[in-house]
PDB file of N, CA and C in Angstrom:
ATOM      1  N   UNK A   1     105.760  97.059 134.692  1.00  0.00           N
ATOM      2  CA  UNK A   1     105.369  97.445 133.348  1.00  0.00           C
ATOM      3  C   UNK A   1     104.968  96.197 132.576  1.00  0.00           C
ATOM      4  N   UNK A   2     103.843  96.380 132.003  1.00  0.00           N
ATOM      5  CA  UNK A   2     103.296  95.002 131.318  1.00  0.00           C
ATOM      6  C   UNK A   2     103.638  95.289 129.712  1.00  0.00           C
ATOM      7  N   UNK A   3     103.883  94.307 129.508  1.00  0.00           N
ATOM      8  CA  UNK A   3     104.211  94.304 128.203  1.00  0.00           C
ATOM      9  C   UNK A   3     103.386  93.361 127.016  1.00  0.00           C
ATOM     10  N   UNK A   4     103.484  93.778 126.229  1.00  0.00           N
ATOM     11  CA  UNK A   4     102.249  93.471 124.823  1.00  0.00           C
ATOM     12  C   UNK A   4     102.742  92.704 123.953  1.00  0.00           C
ATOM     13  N   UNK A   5     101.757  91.149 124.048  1.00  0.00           N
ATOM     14  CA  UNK A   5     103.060  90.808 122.636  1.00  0.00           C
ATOM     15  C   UNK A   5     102.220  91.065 121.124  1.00  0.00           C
ATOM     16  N   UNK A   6     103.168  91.107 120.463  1.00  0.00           N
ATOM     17  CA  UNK A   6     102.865  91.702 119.049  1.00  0.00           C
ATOM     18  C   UNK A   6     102.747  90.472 118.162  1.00  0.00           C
ATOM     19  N   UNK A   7     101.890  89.686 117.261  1.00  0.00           N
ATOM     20  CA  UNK A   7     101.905  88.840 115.928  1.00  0.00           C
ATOM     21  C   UNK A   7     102.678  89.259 114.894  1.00  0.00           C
ATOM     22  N   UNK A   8     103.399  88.202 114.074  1.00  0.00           N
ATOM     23  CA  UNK A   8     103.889  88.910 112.921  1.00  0.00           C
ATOM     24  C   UNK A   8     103.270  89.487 112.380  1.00  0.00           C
ATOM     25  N   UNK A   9     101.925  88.960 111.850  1.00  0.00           N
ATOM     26  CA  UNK A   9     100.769  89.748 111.522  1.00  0.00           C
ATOM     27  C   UNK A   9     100.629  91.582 111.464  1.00  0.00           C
ATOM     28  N   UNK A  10     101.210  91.737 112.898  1.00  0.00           N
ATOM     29  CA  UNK A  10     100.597  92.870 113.495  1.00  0.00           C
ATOM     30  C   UNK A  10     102.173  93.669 112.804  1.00  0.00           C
ATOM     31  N   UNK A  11     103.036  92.988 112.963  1.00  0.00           N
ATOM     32  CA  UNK A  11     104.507  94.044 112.760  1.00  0.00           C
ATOM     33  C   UNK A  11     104.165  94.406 111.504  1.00  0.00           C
ATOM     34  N   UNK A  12     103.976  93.170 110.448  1.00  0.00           N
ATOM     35  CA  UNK A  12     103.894  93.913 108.874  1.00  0.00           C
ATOM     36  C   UNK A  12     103.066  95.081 108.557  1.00  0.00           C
ATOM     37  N   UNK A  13     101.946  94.720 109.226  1.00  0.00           N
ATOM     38  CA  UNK A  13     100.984  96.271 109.362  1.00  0.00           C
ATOM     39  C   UNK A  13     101.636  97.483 109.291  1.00  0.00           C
ATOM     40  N   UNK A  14     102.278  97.336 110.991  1.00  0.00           N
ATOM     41  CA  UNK A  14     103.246  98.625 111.007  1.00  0.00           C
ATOM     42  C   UNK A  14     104.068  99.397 110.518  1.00  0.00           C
ATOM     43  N   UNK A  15     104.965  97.956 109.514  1.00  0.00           N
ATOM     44  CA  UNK A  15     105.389  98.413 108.717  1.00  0.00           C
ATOM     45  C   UNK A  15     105.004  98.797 107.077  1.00  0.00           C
ATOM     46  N   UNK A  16     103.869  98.831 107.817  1.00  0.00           N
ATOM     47  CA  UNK A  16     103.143  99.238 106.029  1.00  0.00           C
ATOM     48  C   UNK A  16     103.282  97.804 105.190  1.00  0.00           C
ATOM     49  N   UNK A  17     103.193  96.327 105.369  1.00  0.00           N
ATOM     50  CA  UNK A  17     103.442  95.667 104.362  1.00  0.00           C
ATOM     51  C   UNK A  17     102.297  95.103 104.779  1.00  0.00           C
ATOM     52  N   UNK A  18     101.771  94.073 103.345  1.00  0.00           N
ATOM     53  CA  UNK A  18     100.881  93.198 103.884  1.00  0.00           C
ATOM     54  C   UNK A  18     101.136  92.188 104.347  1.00  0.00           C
ATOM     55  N   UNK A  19     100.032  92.282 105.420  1.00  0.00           N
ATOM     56  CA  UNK A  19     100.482  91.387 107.122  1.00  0.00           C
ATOM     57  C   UNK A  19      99.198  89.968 106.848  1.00  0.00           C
ATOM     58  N   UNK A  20      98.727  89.221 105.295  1.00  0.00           N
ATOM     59  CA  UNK A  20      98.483  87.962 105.697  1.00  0.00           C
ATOM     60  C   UNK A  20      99.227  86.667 105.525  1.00  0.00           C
ATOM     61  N   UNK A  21      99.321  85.259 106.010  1.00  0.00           N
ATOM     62  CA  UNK A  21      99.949  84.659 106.202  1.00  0.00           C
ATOM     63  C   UNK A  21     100.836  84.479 105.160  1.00  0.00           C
ATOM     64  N   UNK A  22     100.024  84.221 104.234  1.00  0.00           N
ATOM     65  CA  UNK A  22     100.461  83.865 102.514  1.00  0.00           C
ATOM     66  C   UNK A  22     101.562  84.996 102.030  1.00  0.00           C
ATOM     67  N   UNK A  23     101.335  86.303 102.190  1.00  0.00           N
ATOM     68  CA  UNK A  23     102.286  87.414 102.376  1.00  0.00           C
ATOM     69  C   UNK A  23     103.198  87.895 103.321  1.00  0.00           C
ATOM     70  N   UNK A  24     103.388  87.116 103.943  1.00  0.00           N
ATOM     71  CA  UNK A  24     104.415  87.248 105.411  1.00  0.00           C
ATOM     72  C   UNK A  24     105.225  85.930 104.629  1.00  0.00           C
ATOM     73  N   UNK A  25     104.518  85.126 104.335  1.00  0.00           N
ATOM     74  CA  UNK A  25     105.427  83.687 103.970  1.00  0.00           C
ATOM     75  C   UNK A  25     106.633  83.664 102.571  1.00  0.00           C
ATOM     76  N   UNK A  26     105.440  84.753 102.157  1.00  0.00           N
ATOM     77  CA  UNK A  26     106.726  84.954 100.371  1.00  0.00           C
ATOM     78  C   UNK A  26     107.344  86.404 100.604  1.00  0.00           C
ATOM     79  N   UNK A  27     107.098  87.232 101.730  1.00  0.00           N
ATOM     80  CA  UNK A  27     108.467  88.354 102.102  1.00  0.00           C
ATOM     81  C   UNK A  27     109.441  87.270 102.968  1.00  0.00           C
ATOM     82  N   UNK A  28     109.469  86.470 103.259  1.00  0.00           N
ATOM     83  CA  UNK A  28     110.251  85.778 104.034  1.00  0.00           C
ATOM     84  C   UNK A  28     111.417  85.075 102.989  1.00  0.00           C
ATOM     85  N   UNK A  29     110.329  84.199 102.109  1.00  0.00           N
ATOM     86  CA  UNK A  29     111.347  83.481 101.009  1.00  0.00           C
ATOM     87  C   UNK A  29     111.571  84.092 100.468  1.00  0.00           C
ATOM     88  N   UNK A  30     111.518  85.384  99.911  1.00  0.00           N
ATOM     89  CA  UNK A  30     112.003  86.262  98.888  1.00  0.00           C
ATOM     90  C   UNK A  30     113.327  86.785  99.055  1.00  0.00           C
ATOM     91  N   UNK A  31     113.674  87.224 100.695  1.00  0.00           N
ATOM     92  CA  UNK A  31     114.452  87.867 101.340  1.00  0.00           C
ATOM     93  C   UNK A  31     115.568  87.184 102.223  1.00  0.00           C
ATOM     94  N   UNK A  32     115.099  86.157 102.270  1.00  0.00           N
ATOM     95  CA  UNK A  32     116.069  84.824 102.887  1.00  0.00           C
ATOM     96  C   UNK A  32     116.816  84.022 102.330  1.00  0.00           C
ATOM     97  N   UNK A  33     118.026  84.063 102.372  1.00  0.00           N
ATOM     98  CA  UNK A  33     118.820  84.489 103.980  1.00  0.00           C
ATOM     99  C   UNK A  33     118.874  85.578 104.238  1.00  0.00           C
ATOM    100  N   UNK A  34     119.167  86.657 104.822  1.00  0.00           N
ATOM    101  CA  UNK A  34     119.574  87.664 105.835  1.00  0.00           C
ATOM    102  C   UNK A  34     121.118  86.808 105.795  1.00  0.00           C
ATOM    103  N   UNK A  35     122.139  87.584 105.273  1.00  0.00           N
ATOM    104  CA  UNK A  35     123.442  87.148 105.877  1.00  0.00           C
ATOM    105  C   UNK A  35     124.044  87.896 107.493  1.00  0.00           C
ATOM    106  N   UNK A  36     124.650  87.105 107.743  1.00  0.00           N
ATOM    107  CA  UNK A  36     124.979  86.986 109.339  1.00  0.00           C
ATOM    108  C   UNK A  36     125.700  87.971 109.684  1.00  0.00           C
ATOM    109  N   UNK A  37     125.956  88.843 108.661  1.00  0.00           N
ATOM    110  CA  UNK A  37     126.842  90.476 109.212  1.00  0.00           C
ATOM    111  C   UNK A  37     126.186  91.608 108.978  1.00  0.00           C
ATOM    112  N   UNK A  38     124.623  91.152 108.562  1.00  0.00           N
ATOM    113  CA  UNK A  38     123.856  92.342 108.585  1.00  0.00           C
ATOM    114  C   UNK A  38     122.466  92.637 109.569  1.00  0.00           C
ATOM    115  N   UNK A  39     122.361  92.843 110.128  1.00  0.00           N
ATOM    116  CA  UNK A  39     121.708  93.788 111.148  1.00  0.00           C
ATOM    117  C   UNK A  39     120.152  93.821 110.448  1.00  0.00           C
ATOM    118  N   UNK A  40     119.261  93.264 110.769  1.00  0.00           N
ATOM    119  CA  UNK A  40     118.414  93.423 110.192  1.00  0.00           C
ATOM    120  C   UNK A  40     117.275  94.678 109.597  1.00  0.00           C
ATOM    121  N   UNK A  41     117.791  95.666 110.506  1.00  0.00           N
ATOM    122  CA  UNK A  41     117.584  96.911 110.269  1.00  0.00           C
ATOM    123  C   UNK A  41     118.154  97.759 109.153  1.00  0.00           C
ATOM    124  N   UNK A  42     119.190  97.038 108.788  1.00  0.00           N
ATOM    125  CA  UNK A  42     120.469  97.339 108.114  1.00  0.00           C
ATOM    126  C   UNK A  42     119.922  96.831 106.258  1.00  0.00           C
ATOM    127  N   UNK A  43     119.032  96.064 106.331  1.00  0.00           N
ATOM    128  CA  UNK A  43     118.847  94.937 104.794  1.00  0.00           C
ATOM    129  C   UNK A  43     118.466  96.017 104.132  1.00  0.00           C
ATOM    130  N   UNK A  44     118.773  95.505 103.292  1.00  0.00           N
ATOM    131  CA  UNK A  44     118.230  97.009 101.452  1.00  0.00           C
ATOM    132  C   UNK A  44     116.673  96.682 101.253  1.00  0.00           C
ATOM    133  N   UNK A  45     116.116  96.414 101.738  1.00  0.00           N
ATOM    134  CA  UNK A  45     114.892  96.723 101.801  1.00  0.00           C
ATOM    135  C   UNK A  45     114.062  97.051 102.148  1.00  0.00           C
ATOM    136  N   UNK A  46     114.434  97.495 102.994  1.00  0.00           N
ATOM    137  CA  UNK A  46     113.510  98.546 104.072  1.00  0.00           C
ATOM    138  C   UNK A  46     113.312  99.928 103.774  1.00  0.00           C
ATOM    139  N   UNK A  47     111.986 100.496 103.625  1.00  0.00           N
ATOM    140  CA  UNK A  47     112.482 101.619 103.645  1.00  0.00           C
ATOM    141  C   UNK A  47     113.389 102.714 105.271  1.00  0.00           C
ATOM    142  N   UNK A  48     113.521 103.773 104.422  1.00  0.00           N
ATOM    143  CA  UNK A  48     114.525 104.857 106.174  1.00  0.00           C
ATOM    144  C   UNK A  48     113.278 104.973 107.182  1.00  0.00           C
ATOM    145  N   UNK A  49     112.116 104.440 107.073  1.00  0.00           N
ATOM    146  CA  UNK A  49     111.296 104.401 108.139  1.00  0.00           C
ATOM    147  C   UNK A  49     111.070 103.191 108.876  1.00  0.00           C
ATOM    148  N   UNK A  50     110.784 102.190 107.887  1.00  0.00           N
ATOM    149  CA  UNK A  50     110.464 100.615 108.695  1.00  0.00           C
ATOM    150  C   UNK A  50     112.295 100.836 109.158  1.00  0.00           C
ATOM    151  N   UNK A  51     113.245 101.295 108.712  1.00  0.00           N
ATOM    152  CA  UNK A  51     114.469 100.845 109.299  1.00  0.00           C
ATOM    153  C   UNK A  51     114.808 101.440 110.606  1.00  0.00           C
ATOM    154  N   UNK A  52     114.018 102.602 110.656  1.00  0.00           N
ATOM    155  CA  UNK A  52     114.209 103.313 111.574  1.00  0.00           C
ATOM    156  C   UNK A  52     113.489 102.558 113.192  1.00  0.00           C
ATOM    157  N   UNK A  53     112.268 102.152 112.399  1.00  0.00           N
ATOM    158  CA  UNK A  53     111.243 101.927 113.232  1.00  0.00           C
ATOM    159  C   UNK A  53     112.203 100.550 113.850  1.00  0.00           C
ATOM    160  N   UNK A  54     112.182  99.386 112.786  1.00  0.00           N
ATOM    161  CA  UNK A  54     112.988  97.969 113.728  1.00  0.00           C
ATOM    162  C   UNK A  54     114.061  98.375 114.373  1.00  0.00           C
ATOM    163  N   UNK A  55     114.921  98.906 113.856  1.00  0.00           N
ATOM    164  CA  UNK A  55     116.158  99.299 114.920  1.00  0.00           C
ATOM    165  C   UNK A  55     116.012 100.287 116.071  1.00  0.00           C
ATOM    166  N   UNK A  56     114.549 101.039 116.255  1.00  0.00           N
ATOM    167  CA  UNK A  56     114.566 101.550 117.597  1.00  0.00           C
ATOM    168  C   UNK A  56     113.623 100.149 118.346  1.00  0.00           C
ATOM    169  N   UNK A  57     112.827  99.300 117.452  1.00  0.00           N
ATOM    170  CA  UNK A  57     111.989  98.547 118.253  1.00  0.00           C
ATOM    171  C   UNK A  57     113.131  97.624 119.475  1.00  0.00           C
ATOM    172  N   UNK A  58     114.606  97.714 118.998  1.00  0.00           N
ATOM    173  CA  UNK A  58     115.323  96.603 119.456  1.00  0.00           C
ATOM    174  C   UNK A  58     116.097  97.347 120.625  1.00  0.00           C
ATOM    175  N   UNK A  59     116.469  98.479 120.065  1.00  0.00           N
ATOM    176  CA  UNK A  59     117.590  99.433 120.797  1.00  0.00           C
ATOM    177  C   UNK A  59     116.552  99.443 122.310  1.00  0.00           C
ATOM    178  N   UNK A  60     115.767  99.583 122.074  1.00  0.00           N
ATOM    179  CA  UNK A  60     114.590 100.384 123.428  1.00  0.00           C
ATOM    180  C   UNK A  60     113.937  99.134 123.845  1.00  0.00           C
ATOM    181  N   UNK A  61     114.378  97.685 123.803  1.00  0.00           N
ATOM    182  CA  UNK A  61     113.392  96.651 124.407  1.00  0.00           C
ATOM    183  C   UNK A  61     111.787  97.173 124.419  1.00  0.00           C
ATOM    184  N   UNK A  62     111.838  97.716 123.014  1.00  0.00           N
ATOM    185  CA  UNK A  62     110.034  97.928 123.273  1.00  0.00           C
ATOM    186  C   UNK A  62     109.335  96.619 122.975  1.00  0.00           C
ATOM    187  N   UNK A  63     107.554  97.092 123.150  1.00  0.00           N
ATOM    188  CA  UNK A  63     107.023  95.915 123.140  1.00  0.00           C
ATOM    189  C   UNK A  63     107.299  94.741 121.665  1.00  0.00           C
ATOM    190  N   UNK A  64     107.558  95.685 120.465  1.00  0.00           N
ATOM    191  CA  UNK A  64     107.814  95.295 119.444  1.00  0.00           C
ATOM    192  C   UNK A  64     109.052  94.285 119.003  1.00  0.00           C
ATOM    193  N   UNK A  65     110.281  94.566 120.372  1.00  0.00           N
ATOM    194  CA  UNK A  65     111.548  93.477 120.142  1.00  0.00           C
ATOM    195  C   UNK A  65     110.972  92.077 119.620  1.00  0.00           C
ATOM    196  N   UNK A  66     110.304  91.520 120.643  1.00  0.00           N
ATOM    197  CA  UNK A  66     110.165  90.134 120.901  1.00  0.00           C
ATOM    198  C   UNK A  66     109.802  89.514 119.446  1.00  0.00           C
ATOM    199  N   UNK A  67     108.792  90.266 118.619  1.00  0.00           N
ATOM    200  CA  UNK A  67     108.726  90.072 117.177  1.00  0.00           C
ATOM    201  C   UNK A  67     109.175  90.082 115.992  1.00  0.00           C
ATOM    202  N   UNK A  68     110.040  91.448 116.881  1.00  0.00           N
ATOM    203  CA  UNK A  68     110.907  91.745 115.503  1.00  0.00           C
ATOM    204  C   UNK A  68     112.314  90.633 115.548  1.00  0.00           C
ATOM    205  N   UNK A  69     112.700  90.514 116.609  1.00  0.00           N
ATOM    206  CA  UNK A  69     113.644  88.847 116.569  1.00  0.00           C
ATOM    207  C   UNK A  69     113.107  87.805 115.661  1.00  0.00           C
ATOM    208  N   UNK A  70     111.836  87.849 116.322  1.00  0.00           N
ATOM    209  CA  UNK A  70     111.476  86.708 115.818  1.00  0.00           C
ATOM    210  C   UNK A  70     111.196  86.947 113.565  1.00  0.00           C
ATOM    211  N   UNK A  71     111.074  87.675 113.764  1.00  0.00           N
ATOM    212  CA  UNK A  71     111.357  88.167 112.218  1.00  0.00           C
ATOM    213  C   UNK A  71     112.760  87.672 111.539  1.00  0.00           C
ATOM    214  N   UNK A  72     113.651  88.563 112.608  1.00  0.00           N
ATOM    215  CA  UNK A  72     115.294  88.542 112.139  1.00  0.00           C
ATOM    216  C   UNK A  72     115.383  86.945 112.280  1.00  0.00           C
ATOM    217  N   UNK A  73     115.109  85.848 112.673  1.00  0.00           N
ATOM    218  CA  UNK A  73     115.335  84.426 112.975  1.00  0.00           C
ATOM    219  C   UNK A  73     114.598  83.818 112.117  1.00  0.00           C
ATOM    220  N   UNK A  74     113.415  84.276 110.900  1.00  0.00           N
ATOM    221  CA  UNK A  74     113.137  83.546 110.551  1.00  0.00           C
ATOM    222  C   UNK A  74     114.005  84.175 109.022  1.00  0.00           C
ATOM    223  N   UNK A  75     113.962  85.426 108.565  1.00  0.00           N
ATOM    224  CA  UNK A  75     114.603  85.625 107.868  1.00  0.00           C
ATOM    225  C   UNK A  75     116.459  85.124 107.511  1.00  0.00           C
ATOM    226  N   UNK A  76     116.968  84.699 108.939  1.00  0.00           N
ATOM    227  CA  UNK A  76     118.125  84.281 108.995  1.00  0.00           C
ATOM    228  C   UNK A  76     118.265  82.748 108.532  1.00  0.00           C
ATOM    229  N   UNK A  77     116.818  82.010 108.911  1.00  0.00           N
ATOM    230  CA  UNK A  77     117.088  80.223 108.588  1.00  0.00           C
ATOM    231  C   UNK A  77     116.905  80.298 107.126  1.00  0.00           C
ATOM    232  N   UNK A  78     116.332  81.195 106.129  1.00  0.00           N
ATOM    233  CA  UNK A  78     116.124  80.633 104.620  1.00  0.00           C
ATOM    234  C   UNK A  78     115.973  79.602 104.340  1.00  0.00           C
TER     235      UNK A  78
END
């Protein structure tokens, strides 16, 4: 099974946000830190769909994990 990698770019799309650099860069500082007992699926800002959506992207090693980590890691360094 081949697998697809995804841009941050491409996740914000999905999740309905805007996905350019400049706007990926200030949802990041806006929202950072992510404290270390919450689940990133879990943050108050998501809506019950993007939450739904990251926490199955992770549960199911879909193609979407590898990004969405990489999301949860950048949101975690603040």
């Amino acid at each position: 099974m081949q697998q697809t990698f995804h841009p941050l770019s491409e996740l914000f799309r999905q999740l309905g946000l805007p996905d350019d650099a400049a706007s990926i860069e200030a949802f990041v500082q806006t929202h950072a830190p992510l404290p270390a007992g919450v689940a990133l699926a879990d943050a108050p800002w998501w809506t019950p769909a993007q939450a739904r959506f990251l926490r199955e992207a992770v549960c199911e090693d879909a193609d979407w994990a590898e990004v969405v980590e990489q999301l949860d890691a950048a949101l975690r360094r603040g």
